[in-house]
N, C-alpha and C. Protein backbone atom coordinates (compact mmCIF):
# COMPACT_ATOMS: atom_id res chain seq x y z
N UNK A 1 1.59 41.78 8.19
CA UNK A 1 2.43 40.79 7.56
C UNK A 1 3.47 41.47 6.68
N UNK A 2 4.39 40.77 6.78
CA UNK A 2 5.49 41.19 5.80
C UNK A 2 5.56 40.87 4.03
N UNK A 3 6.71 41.36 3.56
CA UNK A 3 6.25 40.87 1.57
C UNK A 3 6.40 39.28 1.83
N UNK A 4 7.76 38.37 2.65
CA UNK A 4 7.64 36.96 2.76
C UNK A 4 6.46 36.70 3.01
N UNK A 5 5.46 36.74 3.86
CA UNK A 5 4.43 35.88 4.38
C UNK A 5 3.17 36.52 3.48
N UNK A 6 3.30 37.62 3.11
CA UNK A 6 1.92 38.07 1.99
C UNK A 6 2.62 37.10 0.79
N UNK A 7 3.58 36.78 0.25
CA UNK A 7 4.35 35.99 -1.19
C UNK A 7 3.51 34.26 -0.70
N UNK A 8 3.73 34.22 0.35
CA UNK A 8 3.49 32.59 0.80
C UNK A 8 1.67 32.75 0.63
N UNK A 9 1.24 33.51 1.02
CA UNK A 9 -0.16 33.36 0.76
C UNK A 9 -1.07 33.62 -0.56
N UNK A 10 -0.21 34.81 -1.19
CA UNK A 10 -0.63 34.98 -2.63
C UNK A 10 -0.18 33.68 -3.67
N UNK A 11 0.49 32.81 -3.09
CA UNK A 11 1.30 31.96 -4.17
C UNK A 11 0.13 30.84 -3.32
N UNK A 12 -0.21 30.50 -2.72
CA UNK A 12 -1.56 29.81 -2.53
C UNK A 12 -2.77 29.97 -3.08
N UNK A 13 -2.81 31.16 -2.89
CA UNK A 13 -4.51 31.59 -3.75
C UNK A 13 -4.50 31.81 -5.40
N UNK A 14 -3.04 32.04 -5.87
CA UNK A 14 -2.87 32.11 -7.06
C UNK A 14 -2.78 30.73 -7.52
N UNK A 15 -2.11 29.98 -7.05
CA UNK A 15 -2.21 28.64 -7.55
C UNK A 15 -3.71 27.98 -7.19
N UNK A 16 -4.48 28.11 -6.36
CA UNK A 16 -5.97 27.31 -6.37
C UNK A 16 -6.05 28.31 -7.70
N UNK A 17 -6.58 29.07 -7.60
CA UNK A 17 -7.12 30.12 -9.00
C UNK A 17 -7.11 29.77 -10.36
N UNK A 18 -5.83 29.42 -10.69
CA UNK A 18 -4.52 28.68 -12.00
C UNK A 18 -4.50 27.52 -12.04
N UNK A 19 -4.52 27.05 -11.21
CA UNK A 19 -3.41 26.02 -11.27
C UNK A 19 -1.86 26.26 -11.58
N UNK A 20 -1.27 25.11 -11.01
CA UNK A 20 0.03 24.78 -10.58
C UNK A 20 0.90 25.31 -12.42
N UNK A 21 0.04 24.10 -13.09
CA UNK A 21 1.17 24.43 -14.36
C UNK A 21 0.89 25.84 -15.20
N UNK A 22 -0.46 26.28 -14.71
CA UNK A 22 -0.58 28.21 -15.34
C UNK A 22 -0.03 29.25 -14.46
N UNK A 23 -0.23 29.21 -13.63
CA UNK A 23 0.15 30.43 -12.58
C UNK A 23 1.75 30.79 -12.85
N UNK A 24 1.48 31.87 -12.55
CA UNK A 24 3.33 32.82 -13.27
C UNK A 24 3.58 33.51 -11.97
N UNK A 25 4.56 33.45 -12.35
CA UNK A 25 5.18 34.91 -10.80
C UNK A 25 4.64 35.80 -10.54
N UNK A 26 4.58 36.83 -12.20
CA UNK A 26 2.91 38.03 -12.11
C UNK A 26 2.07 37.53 -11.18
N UNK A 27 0.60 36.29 -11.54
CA UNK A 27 0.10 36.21 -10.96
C UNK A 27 -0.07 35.99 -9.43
N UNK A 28 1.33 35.49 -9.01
CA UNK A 28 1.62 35.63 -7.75
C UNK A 28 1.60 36.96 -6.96
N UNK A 29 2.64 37.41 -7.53
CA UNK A 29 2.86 38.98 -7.22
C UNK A 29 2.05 39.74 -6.91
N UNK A 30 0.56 39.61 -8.12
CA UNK A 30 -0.34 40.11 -8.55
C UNK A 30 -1.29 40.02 -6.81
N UNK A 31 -1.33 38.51 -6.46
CA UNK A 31 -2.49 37.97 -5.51
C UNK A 31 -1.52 38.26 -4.14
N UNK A 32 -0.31 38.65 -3.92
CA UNK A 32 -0.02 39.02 -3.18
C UNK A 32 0.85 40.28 -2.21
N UNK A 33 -0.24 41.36 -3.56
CA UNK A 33 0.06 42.53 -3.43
C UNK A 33 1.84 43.07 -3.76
N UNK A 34 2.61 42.29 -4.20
CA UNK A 34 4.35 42.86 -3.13
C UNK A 34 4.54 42.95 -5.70
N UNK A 35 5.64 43.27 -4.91
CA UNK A 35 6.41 43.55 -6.66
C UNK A 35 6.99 42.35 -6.61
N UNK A 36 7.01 42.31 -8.25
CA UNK A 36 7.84 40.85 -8.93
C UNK A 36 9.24 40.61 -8.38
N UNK A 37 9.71 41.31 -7.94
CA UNK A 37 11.31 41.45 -7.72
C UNK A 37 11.38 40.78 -6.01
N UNK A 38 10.33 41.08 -5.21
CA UNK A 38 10.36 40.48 -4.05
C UNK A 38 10.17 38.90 -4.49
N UNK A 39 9.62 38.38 -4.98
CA UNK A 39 9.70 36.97 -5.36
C UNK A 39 11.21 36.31 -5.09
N UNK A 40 12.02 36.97 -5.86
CA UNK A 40 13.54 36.97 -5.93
C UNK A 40 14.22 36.81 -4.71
N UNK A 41 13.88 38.22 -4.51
CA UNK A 41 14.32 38.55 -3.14
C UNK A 41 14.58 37.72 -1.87
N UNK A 42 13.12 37.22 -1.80
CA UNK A 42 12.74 36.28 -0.81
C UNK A 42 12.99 35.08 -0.76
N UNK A 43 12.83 34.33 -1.64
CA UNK A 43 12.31 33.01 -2.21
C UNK A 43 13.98 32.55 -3.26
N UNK A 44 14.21 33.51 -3.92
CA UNK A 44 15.40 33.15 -5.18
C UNK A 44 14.42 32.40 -6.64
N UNK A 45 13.83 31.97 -6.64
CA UNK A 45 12.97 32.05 -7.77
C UNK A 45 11.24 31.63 -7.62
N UNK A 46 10.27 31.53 -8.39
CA UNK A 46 9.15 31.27 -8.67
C UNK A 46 9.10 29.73 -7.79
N UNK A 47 9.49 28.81 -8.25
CA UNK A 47 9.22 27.72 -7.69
C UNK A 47 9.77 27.45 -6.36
N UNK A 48 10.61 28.06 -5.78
CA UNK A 48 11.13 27.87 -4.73
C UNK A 48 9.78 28.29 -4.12
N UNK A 49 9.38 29.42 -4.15
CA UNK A 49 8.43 30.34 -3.45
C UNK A 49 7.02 29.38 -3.59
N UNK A 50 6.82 28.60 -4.49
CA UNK A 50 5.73 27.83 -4.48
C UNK A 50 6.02 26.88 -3.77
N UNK A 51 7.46 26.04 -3.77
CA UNK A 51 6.97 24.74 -2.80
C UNK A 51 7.25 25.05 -1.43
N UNK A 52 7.73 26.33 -1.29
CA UNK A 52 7.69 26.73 0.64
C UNK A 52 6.14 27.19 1.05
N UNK A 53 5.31 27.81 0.06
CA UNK A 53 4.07 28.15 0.38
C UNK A 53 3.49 26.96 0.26
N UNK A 54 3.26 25.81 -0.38
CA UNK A 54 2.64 25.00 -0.50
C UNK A 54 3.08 23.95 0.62
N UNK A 55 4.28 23.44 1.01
CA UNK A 55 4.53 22.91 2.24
C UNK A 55 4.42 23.22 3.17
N UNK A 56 4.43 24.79 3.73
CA UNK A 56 4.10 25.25 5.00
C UNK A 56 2.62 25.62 5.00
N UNK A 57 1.83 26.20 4.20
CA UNK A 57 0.59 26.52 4.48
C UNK A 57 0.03 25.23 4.44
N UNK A 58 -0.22 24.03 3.59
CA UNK A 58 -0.84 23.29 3.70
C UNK A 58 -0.36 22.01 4.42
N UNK A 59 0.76 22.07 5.15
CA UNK A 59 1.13 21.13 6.37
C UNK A 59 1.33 21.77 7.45
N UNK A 60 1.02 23.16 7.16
CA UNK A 60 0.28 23.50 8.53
C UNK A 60 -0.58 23.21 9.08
N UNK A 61 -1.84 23.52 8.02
CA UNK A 61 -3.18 23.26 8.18
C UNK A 61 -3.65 22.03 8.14
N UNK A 62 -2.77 21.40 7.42
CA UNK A 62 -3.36 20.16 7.65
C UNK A 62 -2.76 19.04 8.89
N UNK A 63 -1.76 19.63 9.13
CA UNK A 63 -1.02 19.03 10.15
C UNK A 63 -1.40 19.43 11.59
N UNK A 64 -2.56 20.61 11.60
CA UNK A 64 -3.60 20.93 12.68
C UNK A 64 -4.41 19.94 12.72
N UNK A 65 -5.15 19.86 11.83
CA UNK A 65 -6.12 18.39 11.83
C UNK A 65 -6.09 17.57 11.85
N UNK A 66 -4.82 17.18 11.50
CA UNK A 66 -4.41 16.02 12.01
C UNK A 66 -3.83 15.26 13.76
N UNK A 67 -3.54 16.71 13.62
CA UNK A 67 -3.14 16.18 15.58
C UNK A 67 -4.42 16.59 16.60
N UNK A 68 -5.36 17.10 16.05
CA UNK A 68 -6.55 17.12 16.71
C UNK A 68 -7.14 15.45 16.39
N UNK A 69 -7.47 14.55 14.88
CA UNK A 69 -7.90 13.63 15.16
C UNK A 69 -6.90 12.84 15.64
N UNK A 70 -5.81 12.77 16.08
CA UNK A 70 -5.16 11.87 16.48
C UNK A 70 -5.25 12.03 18.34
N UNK A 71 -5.45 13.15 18.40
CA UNK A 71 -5.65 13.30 19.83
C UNK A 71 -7.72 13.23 20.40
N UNK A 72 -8.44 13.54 19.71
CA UNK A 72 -9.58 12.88 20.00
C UNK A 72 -9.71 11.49 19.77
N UNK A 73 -9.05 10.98 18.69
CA UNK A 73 -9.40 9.67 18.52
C UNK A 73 -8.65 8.92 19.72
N UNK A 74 -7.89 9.17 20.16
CA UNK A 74 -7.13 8.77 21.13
C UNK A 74 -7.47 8.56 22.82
N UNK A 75 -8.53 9.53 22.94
CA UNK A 75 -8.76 9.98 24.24
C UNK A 75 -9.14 8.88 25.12
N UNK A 76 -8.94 8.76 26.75
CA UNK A 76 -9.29 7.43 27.15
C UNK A 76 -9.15 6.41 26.64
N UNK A 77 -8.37 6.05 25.67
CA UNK A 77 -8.47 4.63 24.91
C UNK A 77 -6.98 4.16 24.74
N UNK A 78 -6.71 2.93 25.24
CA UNK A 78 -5.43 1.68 24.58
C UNK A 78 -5.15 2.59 23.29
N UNK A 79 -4.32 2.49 22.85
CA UNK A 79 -3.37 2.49 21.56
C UNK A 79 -4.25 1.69 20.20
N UNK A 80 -4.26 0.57 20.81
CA UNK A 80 -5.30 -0.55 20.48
C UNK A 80 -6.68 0.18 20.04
N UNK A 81 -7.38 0.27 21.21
CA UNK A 81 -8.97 0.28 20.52
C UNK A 81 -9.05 1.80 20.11
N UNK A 82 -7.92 2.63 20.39
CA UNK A 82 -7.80 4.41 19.67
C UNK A 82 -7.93 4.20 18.11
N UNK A 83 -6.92 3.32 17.65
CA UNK A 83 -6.42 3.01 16.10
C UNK A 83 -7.96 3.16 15.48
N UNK A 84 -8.70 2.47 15.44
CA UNK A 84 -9.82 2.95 14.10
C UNK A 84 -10.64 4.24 14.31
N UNK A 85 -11.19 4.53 15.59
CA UNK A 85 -11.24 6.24 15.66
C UNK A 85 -10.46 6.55 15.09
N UNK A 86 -9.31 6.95 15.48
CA UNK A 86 -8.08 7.70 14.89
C UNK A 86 -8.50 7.84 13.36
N UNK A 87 -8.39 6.56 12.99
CA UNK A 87 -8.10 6.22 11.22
C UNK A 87 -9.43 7.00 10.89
N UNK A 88 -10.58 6.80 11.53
CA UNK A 88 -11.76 7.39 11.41
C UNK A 88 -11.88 8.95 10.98
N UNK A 89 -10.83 9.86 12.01
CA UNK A 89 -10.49 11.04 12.30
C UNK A 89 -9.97 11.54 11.27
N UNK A 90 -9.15 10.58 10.92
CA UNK A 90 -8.07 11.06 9.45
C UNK A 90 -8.16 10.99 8.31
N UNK A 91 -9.41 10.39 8.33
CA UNK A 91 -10.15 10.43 7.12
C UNK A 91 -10.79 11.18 6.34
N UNK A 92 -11.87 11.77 7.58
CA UNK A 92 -12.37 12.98 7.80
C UNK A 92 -11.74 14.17 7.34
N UNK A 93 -10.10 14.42 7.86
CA UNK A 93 -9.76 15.25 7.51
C UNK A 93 -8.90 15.12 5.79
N UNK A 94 -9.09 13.81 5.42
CA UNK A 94 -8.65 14.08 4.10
C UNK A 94 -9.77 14.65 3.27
N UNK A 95 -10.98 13.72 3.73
CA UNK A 95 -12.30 14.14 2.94
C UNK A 95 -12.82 15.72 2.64
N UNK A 96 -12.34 16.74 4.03
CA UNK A 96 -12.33 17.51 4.05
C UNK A 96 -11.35 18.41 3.04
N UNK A 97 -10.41 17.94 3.01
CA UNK A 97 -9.34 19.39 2.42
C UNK A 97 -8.97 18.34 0.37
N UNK A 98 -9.64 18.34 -0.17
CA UNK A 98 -9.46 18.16 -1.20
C UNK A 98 -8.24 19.14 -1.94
N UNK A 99 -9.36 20.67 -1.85
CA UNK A 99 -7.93 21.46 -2.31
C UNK A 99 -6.80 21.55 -1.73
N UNK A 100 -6.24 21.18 -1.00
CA UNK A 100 -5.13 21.37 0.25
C UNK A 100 -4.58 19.95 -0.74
N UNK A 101 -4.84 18.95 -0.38
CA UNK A 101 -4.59 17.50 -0.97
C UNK A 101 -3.71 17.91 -2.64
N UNK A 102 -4.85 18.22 -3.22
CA UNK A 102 -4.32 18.13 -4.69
C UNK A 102 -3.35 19.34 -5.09
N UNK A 103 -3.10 20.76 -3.89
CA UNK A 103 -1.66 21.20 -4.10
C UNK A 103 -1.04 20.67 -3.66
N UNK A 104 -1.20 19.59 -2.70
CA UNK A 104 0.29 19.26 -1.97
C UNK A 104 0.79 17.73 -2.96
N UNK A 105 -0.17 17.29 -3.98
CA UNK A 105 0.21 16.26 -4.70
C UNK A 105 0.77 16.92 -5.98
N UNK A 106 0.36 18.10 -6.47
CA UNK A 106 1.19 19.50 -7.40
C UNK A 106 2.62 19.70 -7.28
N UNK A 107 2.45 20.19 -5.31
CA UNK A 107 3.76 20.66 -5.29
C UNK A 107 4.84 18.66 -5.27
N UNK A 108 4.36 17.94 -4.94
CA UNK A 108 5.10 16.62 -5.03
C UNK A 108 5.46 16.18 -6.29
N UNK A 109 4.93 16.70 -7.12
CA UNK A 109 5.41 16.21 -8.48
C UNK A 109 6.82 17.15 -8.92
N UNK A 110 6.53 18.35 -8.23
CA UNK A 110 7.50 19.36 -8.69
C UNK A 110 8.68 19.10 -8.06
N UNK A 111 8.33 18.78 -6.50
CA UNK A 111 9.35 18.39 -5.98
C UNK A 111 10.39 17.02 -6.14
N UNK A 112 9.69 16.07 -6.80
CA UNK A 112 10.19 14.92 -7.15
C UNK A 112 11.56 14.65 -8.18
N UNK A 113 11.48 16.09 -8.89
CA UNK A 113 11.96 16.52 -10.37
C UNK A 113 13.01 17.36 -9.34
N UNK A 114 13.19 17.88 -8.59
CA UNK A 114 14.19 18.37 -8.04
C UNK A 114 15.13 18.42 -6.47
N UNK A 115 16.51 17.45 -6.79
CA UNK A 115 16.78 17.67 -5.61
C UNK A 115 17.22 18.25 -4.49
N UNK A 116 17.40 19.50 -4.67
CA UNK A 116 17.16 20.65 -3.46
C UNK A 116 15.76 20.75 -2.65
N UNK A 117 15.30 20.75 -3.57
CA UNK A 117 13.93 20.79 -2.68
C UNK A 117 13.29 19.30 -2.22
N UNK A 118 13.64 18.34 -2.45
CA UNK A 118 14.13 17.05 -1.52
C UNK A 118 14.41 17.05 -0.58
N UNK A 119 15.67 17.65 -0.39
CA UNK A 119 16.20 17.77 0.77
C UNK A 119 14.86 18.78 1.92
N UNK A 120 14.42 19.90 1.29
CA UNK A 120 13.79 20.79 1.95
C UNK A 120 12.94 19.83 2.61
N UNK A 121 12.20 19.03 1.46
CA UNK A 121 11.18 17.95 2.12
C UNK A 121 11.21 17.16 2.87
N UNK A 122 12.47 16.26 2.41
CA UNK A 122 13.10 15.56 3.87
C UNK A 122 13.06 16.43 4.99
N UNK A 123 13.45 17.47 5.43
CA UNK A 123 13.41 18.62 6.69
C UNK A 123 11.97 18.24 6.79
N UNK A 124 11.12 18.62 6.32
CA UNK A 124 10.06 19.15 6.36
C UNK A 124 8.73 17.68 6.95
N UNK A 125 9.35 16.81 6.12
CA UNK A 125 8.99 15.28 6.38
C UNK A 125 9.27 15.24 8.23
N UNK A 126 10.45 15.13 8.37
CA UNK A 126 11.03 14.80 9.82
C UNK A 126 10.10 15.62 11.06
N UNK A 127 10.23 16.94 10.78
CA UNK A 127 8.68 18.21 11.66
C UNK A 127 7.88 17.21 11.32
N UNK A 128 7.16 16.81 10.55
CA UNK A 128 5.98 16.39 10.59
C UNK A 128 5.61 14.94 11.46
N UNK A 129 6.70 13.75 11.44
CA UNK A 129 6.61 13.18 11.98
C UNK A 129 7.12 13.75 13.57
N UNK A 130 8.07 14.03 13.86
CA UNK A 130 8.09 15.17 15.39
C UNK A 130 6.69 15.16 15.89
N UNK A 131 5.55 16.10 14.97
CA UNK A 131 4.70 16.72 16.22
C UNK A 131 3.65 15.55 15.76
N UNK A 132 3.31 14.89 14.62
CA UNK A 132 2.63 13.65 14.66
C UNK A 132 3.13 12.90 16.02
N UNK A 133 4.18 12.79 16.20
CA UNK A 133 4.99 11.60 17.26
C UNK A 133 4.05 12.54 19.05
N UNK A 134 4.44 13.88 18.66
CA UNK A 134 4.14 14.46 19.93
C UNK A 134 2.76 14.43 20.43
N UNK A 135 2.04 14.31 19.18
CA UNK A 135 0.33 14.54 19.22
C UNK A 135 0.11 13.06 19.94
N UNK A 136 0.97 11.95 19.01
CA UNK A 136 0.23 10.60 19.47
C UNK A 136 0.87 10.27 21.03
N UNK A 137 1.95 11.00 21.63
CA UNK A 137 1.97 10.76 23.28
C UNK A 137 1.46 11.65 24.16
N UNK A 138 0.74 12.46 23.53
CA UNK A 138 -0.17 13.18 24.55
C UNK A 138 -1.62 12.18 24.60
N UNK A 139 -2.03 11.95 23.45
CA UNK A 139 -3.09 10.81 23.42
C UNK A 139 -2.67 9.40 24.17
N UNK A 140 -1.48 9.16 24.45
CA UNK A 140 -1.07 7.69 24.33
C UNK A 140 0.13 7.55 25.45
N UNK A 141 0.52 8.70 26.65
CA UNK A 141 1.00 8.89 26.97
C UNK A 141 1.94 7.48 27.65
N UNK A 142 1.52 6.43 27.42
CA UNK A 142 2.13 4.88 28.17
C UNK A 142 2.98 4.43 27.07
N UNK A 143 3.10 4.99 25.92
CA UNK A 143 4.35 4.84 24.29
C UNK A 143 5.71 5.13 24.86
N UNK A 144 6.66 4.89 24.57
CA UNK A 144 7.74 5.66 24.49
C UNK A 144 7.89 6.67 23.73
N UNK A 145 8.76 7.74 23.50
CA UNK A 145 9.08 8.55 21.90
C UNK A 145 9.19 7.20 20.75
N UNK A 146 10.30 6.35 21.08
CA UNK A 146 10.12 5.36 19.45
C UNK A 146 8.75 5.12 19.37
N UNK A 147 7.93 4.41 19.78
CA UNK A 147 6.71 3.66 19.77
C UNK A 147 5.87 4.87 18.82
N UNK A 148 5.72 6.03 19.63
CA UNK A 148 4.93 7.32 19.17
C UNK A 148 5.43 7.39 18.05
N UNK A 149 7.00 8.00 17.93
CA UNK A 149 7.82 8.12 16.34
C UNK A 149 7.03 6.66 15.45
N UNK A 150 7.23 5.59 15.44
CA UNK A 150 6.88 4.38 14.87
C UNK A 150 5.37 4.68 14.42
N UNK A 151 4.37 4.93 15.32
CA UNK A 151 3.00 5.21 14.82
C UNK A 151 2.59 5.90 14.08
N UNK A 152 3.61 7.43 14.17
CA UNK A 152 3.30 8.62 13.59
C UNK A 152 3.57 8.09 12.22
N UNK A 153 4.77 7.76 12.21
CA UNK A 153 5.30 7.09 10.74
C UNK A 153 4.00 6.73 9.90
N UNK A 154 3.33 5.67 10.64
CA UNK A 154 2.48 4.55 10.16
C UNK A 154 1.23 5.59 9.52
N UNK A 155 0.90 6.43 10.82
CA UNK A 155 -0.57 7.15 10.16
C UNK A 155 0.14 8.07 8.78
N UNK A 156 1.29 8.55 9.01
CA UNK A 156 1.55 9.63 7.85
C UNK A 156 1.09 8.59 6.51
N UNK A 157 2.40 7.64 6.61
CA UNK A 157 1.92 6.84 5.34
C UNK A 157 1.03 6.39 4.53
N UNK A 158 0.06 6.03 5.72
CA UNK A 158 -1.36 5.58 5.43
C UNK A 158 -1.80 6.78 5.10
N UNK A 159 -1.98 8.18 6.00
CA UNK A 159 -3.00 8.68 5.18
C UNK A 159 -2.01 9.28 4.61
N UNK A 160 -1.15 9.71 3.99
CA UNK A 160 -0.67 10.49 2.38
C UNK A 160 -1.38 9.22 0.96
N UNK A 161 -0.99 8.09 1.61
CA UNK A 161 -1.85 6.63 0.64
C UNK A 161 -3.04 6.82 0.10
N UNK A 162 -3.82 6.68 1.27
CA UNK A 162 -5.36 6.72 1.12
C UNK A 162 -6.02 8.36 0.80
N UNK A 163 -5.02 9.07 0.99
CA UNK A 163 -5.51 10.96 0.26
C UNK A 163 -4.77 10.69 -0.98
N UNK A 164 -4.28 10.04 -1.41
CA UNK A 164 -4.16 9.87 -3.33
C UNK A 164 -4.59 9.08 -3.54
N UNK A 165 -4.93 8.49 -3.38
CA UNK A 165 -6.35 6.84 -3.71
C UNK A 165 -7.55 7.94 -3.28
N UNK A 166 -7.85 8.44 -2.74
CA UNK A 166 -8.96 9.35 -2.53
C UNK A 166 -8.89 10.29 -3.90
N UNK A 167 -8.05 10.84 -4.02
CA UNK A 167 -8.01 11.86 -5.13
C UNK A 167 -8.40 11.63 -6.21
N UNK A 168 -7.36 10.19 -6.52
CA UNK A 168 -7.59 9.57 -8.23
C UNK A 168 -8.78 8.72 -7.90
N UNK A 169 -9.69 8.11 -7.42
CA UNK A 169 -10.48 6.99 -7.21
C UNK A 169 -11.87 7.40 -6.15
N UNK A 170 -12.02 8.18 -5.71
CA UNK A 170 -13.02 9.25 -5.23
C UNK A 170 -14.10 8.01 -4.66
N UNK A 171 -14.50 7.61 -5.56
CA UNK A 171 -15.47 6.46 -4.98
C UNK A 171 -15.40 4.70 -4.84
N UNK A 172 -13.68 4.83 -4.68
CA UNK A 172 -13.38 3.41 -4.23
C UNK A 172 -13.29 3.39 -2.78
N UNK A 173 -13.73 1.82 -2.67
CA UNK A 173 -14.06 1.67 -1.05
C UNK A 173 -12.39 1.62 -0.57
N UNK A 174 -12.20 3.03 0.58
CA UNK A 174 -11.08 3.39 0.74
C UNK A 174 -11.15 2.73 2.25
N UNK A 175 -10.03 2.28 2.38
CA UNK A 175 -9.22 2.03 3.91
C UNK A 175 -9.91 2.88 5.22
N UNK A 176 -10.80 1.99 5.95
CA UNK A 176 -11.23 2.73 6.96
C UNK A 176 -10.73 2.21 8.32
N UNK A 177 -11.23 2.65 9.34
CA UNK A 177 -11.05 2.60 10.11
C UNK A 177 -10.93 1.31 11.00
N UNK A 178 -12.59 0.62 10.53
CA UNK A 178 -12.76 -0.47 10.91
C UNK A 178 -11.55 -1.71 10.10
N UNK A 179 -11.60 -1.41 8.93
CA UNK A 179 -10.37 -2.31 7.96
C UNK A 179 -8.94 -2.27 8.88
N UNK A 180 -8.72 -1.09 9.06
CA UNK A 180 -7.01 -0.92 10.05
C UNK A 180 -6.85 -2.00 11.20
N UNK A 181 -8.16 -1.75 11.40
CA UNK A 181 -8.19 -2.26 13.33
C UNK A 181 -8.09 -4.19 12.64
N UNK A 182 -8.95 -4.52 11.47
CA UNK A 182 -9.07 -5.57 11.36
C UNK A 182 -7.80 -6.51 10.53
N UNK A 183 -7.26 -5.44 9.99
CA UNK A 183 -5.63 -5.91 9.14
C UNK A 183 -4.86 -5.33 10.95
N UNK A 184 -4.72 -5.01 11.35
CA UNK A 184 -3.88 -4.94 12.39
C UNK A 184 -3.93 -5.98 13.45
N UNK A 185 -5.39 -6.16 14.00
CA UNK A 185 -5.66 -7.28 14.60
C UNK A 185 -5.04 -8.85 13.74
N UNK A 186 -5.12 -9.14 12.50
CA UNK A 186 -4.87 -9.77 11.69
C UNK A 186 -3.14 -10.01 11.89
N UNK A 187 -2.60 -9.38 11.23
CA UNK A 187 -0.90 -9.27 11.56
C UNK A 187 -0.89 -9.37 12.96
N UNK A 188 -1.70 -8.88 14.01
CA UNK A 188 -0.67 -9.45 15.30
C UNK A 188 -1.52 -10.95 15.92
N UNK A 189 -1.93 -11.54 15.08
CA UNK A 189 -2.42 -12.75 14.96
C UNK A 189 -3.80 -12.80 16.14
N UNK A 190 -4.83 -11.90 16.24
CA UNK A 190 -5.71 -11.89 17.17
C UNK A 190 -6.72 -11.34 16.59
């Protein structure tokens, strides 16, 4: 690996370690072997370098698990009776990545406060719905691209929703699977 991609990973492990509002560039630097000055180099400052590590490593990873449950939940099944598997699937994977969750609600606060890196997110937003869209017509292959684009939309929303209602509220009865299928059935009047 190079100093960019060792910076993107040390600025991950330094921030689980710290946290978001302790962790310093040192400690970055520090967890990812390279000198303070590559920070610069690479990135142009500290926070830049945190919300590219924090958007790409953890919508990577989580954007793996996600197109795996969207594509098991999917398998052999209508669009229709896929939806609460699915929701099932994605649940799972929020339940799973807590730490992943609460940097990427870190780096959202940071990002909220600044609009350059808005924009980055918007980019970054659009990929995500892309291979969400791509995952749900390999599962769903009888969609159009809109239909797929339209769904992907729907699951992002829902679960970025229900993974911060998960976060702050841990043991409220959260939006499942069976609930989707039954508010969906509901709105299309059946």
């Amino acid at each position: 690996m190079g100093n960019r991609e060792d910076l993107l990973m040390g600025a991950r492990k330094a921030i689980l370690e710290r946290g978001m509002a302790k962790v310093t560039a040192r400690d970055i630097a520090a967890a990812a072997g390279v000198s303070l000055a590559a920070i610069g180099y690479h990135f142009g400052s500290k926070d830049r370098l945190v919300m590219q590590a924090l958007t790409e490593g953890v919508g990577t990873e989580l954007g793996d698990e996600i197109d795996a449950a969207i594509k098991d939940g999917g398998q052999g099944q209508s669009l229709w009776d896929a939806l609460g598997p699915t929701w099932h699937g994605l649940l799972d994977v929020i339940q799973r990545n807590r730490d992943n969750l609460q940097l990427s609600v870190e780096n959202g606060i940071q990002i909220a406060r600044d609009p350059e890196m808005q924009l980055y997110m918007a980019e970054a937003t659009e990929r995500a719905y892309g291979d969400m869209a791509q995952g749900v017509r390999e599962a769903h292959p009888d969609l159009t691209e809109g239909q797929a684009r339209a769904v992907a939309k729907l699951l992002f929303a829902l679960f970025q929703g229900v993974a911060m209602q998960w976060m702050i509220a841990p043991t409220a009865d959260l939006l499942d699977g069976d609930d989707l299928s039954t508010a969906i059935r509901a709105i299309a009047g059946k």
